[in-house]
C-alpha atoms as a PDB file:
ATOM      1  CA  UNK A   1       3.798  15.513   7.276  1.00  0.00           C
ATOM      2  CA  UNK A   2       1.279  13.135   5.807  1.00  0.00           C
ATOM      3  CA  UNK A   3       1.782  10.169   3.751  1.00  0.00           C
ATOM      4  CA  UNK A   4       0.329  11.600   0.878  1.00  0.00           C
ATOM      5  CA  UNK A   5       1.864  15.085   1.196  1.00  0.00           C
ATOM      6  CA  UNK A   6       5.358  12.857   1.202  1.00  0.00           C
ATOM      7  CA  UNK A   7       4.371  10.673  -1.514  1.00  0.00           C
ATOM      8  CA  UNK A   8       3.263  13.887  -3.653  1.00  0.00           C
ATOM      9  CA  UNK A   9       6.648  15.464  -3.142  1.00  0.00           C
ATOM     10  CA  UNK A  10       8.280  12.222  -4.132  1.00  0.00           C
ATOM     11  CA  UNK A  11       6.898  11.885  -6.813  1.00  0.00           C
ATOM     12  CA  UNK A  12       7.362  15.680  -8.119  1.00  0.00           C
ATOM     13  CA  UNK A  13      11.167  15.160  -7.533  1.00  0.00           C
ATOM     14  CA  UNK A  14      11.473  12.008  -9.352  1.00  0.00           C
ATOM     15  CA  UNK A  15       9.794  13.304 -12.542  1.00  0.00           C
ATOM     16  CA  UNK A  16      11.298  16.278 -11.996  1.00  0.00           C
ATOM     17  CA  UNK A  17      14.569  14.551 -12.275  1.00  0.00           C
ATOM     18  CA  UNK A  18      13.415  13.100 -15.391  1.00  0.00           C
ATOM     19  CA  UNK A  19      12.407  16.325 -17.125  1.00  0.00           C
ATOM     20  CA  UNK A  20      16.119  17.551 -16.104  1.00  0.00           C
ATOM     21  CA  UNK A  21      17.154  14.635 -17.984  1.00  0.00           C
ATOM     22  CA  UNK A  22      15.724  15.546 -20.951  1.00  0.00           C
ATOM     23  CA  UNK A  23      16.432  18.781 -20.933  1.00  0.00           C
ATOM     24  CA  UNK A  24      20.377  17.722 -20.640  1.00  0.00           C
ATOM     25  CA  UNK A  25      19.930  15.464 -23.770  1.00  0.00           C
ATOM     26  CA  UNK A  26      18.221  19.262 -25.613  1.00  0.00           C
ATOM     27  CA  UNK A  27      20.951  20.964 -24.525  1.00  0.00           C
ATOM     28  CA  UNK A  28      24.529  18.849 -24.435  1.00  0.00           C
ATOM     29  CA  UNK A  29      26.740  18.938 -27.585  1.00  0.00           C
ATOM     30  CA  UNK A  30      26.315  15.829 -29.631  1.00  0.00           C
ATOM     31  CA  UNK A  31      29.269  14.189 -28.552  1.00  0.00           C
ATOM     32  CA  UNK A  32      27.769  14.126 -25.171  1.00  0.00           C
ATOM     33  CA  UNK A  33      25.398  12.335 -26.842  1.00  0.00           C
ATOM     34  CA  UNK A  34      27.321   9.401 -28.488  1.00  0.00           C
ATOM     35  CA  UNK A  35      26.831   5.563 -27.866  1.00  0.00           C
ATOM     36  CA  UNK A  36      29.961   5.464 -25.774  1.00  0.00           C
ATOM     37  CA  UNK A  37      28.466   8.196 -23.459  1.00  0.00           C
ATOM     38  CA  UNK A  38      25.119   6.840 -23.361  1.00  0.00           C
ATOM     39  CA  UNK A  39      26.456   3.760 -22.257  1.00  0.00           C
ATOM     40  CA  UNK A  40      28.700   4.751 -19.558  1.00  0.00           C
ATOM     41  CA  UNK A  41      25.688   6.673 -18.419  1.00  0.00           C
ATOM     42  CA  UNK A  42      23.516   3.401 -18.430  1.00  0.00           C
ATOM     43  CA  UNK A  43      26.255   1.560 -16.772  1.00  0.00           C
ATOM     44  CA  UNK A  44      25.726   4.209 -14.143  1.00  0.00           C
ATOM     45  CA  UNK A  45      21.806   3.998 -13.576  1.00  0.00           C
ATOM     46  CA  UNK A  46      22.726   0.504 -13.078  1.00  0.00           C
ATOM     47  CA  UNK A  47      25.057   0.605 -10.345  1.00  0.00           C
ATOM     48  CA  UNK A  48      22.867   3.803  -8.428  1.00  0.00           C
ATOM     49  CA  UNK A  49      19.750   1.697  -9.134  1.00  0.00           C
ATOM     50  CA  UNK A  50      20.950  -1.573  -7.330  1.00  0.00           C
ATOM     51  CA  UNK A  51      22.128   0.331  -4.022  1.00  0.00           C
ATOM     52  CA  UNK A  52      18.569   2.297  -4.330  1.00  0.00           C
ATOM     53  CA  UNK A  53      16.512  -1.030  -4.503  1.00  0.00           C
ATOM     54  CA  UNK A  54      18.681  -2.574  -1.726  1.00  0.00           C
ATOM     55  CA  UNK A  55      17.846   0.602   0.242  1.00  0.00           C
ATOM     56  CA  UNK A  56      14.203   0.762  -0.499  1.00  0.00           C
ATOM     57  CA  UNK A  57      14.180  -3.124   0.547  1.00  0.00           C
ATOM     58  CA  UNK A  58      15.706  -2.492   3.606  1.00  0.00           C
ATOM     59  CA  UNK A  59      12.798   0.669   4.094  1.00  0.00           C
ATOM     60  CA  UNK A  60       9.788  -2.168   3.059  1.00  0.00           C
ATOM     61  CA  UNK A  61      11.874  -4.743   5.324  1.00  0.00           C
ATOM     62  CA  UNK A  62      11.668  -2.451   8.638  1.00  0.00           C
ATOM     63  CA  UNK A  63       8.418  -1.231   8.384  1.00  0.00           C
ATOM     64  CA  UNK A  64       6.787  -4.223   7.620  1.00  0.00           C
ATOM     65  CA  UNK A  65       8.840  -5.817  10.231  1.00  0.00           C
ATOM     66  CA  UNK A  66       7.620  -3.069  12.841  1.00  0.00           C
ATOM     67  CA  UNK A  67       3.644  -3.479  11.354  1.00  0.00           C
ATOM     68  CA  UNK A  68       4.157  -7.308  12.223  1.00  0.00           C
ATOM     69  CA  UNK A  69       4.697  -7.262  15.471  1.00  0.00           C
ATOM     70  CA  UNK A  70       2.684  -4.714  16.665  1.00  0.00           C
ATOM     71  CA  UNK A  71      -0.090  -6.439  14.980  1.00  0.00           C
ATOM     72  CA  UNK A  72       1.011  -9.795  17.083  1.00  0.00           C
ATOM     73  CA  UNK A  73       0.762  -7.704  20.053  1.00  0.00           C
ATOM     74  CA  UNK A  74      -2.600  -6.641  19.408  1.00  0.00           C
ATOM     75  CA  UNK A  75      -3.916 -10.582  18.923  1.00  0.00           C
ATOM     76  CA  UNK A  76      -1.773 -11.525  21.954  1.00  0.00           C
ATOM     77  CA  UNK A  77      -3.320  -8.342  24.044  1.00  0.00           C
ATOM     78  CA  UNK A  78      -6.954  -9.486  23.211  1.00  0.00           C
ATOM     79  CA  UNK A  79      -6.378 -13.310  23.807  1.00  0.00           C
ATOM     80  CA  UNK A  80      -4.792 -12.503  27.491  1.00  0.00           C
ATOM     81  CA  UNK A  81      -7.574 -10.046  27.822  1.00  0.00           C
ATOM     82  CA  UNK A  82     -10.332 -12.627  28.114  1.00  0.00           C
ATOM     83  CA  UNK A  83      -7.776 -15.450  29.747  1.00  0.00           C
ATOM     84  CA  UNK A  84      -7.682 -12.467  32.584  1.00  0.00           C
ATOM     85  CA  UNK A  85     -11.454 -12.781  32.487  1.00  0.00           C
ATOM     86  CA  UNK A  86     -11.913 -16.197  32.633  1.00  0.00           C
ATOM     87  CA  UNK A  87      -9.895 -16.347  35.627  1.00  0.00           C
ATOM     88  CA  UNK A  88     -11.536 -13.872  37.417  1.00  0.00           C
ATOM     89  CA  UNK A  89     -15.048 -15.453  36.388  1.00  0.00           C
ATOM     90  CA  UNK A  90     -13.350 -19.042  38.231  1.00  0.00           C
ATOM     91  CA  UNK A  91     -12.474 -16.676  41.014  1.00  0.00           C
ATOM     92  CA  UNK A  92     -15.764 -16.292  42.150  1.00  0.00           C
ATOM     93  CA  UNK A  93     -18.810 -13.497  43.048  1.00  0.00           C
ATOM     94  CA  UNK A  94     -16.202 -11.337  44.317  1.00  0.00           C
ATOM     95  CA  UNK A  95     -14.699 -10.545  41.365  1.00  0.00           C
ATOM     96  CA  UNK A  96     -17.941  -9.879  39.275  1.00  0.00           C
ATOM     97  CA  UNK A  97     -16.733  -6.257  39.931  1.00  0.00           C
ATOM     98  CA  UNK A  98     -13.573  -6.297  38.703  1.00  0.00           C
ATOM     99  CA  UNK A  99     -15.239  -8.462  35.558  1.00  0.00           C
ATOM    100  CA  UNK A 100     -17.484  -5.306  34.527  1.00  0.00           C
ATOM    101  CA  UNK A 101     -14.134  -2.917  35.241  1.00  0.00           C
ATOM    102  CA  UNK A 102     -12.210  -5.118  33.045  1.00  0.00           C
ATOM    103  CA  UNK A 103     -15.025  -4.686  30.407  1.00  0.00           C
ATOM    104  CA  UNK A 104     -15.294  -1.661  30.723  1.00  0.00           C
ATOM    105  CA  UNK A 105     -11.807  -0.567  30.648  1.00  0.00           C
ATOM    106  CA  UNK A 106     -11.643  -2.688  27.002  1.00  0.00           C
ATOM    107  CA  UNK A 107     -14.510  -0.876  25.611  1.00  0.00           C
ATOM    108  CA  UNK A 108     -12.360   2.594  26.194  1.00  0.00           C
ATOM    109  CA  UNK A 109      -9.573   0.873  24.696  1.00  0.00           C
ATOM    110  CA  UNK A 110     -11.151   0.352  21.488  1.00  0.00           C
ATOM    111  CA  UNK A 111     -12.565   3.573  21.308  1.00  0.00           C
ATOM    112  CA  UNK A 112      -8.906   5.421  21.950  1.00  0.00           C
ATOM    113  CA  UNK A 113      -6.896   3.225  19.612  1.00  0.00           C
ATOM    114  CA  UNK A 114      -9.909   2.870  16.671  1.00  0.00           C
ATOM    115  CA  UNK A 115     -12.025   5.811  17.130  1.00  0.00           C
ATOM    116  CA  UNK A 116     -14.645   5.686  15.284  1.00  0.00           C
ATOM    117  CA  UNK A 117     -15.135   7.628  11.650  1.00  0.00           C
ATOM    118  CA  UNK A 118     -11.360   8.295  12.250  1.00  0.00           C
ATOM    119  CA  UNK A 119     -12.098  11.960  13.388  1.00  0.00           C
ATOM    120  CA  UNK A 120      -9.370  11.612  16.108  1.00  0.00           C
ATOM    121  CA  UNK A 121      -6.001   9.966  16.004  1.00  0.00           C
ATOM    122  CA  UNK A 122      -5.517   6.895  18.057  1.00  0.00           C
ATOM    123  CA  UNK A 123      -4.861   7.045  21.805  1.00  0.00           C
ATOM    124  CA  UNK A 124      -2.183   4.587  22.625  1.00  0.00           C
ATOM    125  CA  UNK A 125      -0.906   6.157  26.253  1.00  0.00           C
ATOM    126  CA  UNK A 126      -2.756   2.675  28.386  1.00  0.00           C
ATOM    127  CA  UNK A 127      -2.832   5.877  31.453  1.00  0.00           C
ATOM    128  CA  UNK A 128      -5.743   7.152  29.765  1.00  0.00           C
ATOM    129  CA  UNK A 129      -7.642   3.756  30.282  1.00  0.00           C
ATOM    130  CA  UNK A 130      -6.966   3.900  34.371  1.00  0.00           C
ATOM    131  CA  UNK A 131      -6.113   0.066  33.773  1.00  0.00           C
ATOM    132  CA  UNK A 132      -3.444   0.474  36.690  1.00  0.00           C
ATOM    133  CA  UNK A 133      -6.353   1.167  39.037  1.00  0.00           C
ATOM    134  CA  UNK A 134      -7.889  -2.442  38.200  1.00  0.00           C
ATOM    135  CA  UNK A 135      -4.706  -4.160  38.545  1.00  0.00           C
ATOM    136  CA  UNK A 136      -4.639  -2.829  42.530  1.00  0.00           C
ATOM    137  CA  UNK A 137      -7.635  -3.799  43.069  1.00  0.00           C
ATOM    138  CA  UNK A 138      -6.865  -7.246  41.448  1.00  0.00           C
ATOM    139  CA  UNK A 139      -4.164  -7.263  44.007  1.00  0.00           C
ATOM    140  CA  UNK A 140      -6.298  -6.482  46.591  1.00  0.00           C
ATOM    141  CA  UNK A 141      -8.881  -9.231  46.311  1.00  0.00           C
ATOM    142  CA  UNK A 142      -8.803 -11.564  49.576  1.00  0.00           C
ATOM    143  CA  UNK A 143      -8.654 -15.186  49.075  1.00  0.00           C
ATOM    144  CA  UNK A 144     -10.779 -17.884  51.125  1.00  0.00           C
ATOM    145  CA  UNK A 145      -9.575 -21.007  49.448  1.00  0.00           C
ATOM    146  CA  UNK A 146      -6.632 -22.578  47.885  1.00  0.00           C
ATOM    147  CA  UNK A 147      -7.988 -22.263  44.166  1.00  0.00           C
ATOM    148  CA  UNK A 148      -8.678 -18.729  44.856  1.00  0.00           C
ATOM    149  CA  UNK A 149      -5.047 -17.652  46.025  1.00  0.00           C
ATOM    150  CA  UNK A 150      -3.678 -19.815  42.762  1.00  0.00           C
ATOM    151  CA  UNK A 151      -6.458 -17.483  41.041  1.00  0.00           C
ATOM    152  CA  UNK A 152      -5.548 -14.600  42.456  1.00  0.00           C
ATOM    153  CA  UNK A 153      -1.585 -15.223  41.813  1.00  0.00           C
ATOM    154  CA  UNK A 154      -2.434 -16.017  37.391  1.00  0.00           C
ATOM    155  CA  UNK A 155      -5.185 -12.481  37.843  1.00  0.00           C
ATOM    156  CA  UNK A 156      -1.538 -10.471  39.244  1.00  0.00           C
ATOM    157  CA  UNK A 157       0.337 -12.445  36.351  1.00  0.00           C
ATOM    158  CA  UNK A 158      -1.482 -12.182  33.449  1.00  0.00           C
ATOM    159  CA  UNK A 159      -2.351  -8.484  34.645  1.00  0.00           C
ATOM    160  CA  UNK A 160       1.059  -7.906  34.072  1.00  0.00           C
ATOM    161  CA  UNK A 161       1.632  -9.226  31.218  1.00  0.00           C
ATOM    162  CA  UNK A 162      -1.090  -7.246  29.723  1.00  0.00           C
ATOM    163  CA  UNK A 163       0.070  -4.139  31.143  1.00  0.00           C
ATOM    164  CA  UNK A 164       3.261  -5.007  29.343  1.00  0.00           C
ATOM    165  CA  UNK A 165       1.975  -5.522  26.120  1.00  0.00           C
ATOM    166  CA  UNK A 166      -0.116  -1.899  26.180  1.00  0.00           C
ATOM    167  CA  UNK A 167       2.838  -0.191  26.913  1.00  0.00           C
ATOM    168  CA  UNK A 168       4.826  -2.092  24.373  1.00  0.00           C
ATOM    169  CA  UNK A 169       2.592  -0.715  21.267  1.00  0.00           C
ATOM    170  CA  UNK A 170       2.574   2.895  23.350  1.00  0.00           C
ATOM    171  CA  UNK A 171       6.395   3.092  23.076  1.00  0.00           C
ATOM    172  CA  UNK A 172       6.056   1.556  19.508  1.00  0.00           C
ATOM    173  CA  UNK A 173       4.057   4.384  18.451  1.00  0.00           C
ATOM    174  CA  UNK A 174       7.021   6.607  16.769  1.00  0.00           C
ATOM    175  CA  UNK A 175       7.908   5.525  13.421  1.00  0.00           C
ATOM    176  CA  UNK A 176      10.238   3.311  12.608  1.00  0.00           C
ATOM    177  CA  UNK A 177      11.558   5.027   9.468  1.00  0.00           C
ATOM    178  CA  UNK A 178      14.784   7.222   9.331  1.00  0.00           C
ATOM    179  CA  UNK A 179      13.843  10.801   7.220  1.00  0.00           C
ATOM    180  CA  UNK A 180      17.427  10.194   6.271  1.00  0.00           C
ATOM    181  CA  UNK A 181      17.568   7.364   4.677  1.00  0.00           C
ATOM    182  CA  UNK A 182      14.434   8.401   2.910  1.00  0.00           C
ATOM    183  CA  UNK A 183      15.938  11.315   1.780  1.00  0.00           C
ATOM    184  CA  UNK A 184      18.873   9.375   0.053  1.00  0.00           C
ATOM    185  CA  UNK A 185      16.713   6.618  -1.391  1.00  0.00           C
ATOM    186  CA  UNK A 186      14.823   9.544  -2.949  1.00  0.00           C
ATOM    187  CA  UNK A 187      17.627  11.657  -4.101  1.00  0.00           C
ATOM    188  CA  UNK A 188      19.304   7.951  -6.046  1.00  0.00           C
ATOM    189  CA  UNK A 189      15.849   7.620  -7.352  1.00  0.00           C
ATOM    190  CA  UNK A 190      16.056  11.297  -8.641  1.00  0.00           C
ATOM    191  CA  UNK A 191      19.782  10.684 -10.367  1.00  0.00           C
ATOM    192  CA  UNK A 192      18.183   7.190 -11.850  1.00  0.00           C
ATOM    193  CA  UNK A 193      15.663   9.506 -13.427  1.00  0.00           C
ATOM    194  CA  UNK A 194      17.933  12.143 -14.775  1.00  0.00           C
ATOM    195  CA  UNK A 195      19.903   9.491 -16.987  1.00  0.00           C
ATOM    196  CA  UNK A 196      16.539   7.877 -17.827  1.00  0.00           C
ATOM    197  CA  UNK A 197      15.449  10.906 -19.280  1.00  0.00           C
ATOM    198  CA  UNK A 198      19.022  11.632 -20.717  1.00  0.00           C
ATOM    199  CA  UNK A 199      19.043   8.483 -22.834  1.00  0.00           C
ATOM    200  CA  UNK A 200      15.249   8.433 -23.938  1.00  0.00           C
ATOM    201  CA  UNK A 201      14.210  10.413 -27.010  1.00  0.00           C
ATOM    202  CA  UNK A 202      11.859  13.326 -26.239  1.00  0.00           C
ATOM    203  CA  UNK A 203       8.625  12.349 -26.978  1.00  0.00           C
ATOM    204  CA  UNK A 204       5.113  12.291 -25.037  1.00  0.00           C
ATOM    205  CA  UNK A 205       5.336   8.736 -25.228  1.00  0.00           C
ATOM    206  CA  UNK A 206       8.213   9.061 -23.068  1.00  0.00           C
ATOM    207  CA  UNK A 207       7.566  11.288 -20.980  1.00  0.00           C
ATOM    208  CA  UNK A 208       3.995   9.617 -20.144  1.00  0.00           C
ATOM    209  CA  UNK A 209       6.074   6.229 -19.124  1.00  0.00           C
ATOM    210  CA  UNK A 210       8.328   8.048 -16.811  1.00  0.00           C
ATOM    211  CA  UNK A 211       5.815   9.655 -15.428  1.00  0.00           C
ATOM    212  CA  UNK A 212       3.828   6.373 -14.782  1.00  0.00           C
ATOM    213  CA  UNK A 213       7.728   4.990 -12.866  1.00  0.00           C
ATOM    214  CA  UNK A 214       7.936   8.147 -10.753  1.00  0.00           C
ATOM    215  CA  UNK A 215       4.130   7.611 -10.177  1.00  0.00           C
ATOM    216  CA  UNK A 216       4.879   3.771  -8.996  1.00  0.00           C
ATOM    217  CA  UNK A 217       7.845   4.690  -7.013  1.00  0.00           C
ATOM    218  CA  UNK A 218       6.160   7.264  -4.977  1.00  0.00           C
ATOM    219  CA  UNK A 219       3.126   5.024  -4.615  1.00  0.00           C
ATOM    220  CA  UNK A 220       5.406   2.571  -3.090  1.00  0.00           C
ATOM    221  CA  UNK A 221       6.812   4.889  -0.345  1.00  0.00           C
ATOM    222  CA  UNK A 222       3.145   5.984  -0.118  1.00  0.00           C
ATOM    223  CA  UNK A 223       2.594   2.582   1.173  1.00  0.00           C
ATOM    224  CA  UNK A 224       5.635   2.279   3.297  1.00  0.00           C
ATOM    225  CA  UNK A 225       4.917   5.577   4.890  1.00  0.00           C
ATOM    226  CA  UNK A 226       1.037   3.868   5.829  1.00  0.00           C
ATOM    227  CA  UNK A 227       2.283   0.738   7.352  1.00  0.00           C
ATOM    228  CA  UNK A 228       4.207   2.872   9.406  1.00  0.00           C
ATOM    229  CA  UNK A 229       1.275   3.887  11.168  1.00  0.00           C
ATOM    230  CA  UNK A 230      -0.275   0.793  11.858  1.00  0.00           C
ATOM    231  CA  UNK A 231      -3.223   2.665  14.122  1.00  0.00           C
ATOM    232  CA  UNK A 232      -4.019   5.034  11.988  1.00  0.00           C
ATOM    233  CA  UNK A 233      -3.281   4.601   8.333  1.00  0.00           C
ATOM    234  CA  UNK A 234      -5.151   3.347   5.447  1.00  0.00           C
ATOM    235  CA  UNK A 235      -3.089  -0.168   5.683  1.00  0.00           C
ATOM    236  CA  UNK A 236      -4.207  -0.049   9.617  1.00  0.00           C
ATOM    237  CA  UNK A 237      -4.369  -3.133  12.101  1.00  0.00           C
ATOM    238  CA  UNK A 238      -7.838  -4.334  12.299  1.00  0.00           C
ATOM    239  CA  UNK A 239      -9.683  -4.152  15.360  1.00  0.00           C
ATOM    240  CA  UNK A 240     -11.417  -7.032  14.716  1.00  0.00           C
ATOM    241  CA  UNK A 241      -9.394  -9.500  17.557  1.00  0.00           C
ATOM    242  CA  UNK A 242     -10.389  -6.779  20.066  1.00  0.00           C
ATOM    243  CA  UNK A 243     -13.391  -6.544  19.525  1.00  0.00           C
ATOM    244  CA  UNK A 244     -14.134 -10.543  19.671  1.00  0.00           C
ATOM    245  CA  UNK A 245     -12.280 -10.001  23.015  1.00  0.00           C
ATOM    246  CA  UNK A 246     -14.581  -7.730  24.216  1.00  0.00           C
ATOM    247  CA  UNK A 247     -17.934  -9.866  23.124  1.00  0.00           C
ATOM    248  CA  UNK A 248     -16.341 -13.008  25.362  1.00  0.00           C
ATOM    249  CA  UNK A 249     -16.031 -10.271  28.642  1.00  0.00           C
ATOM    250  CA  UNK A 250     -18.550 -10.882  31.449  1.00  0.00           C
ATOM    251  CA  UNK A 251     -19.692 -14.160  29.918  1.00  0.00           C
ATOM    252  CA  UNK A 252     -20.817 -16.709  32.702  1.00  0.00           C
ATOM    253  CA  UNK A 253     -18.049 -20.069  33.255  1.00  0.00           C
END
């Protein structure tokens, strides 16, 4: 389900909750009505509302947490990208090969994980890139010199590391947010709404402000729900770091 399909039925369920509210206050007996009920009720909204915002704290917490570090990832993936390249370009003319390869295999990179116009979602499996196939050959380069065999050894090293890192944001790729918890945060945020509209006087003016706090709320699980996708939201990582990456490939030492 989309963000904004979510965020949509959020929002209808917290203002519907609010509508119920009034409705109760239409319908109860006045001394369901009294200041002694309405302020047990408030005390209520209180005590629902703090566990909501702790949970909706922890939800912003998480995925932000999860949007971090993939996003760290990315800036450490490019900056070992072109240390890989560098080495290989002190290597000598026999790697000039594995230099284009290298180049080439980063170009396909961008193009699976920001395609461009977004018509596709992003591509995060590193398979699809055949990187493993450089990484032999890396291994199969054969030294003449000291300096080579030390640059062959930080080629297989930082290799690996990069290998690591793609398949780090591949198995990142799920979201990080439990539909349960959601689903509780929502249905608090629905009771919240029921006494708000239960001790408010039924009015448009009213009903226009709740509205605008069920629109808020839902706007701010909209947002949780984008940095959740990190690749392919509207709150996406940039692919600005790999792209600088890619401009320093094949350059001459």
């Amino acid at each position: 389900m989309s963000s904004t399909l979510t965020s949509v039925l959020i929002l209808i369920c917290v203002f519907a909750g609010a509508l119920i509210g009034m409705g109760l206050r239409a319908i109860l007996p006045p001394h369901h009505r009294d200041g002694e009920s309405r302020d047990l009720v408030k005390l209520g909204i209180g005590f629902v509302g703090t566990m909501a915002a702790l949970l909706l704290g922890l939800l912003v917490a998480s995925t932000k947490a999860s949007y971090d570090v993939q996003k760290s990832e990315v800036t450490e993936l490019s900056a070992r990208i072109v240390f890989l390249d560098r080495v290989l370009a002190h290597y000598g003319k026999d790697a000039d090969g594995l230099r284009e390869q290298l180049r080439q295999g980063v170009a396909r990179m961008l193009a699976d994980i920001w395609p461009e116009g977004g018509v596709r979602a992003p591509q995060l499996d590193p398979s699809a890139t055949g990187a493993e196939g450089l990484f032999e050959q890396i291994e199969a380069l054969a030294p003449a010199t000291e300096s080579q065999r030390f640059l062959k050894t930080q080629a297989i090293a930082v290799g690996g590391e990069i290998a690591k890192l793609r398949w780090h944001l591949f198995e990142q790729s799920g979201t990080s947010i439990s539909p349960p918890l959601v689903m509780i945060v929502v249905s608090w945020l629905a009771i919240i709404f029921v006494g708000f509209g239960y001790c408010a006087p039924p009015n448009a003016t009213v009903a226009a402000t709740l509205f605008i706090c069920a629109l808020s709320v839902s706007s701010a699980f909209f947002l949780i729900l984008e940095m959740d996708r990190p690749f392919g939201g509207i709150i996406h990582i940039r692919s600005d770091a790999m792209r600088a990456a890619l401009a320093h490939l094949g350059q001459s030492s």
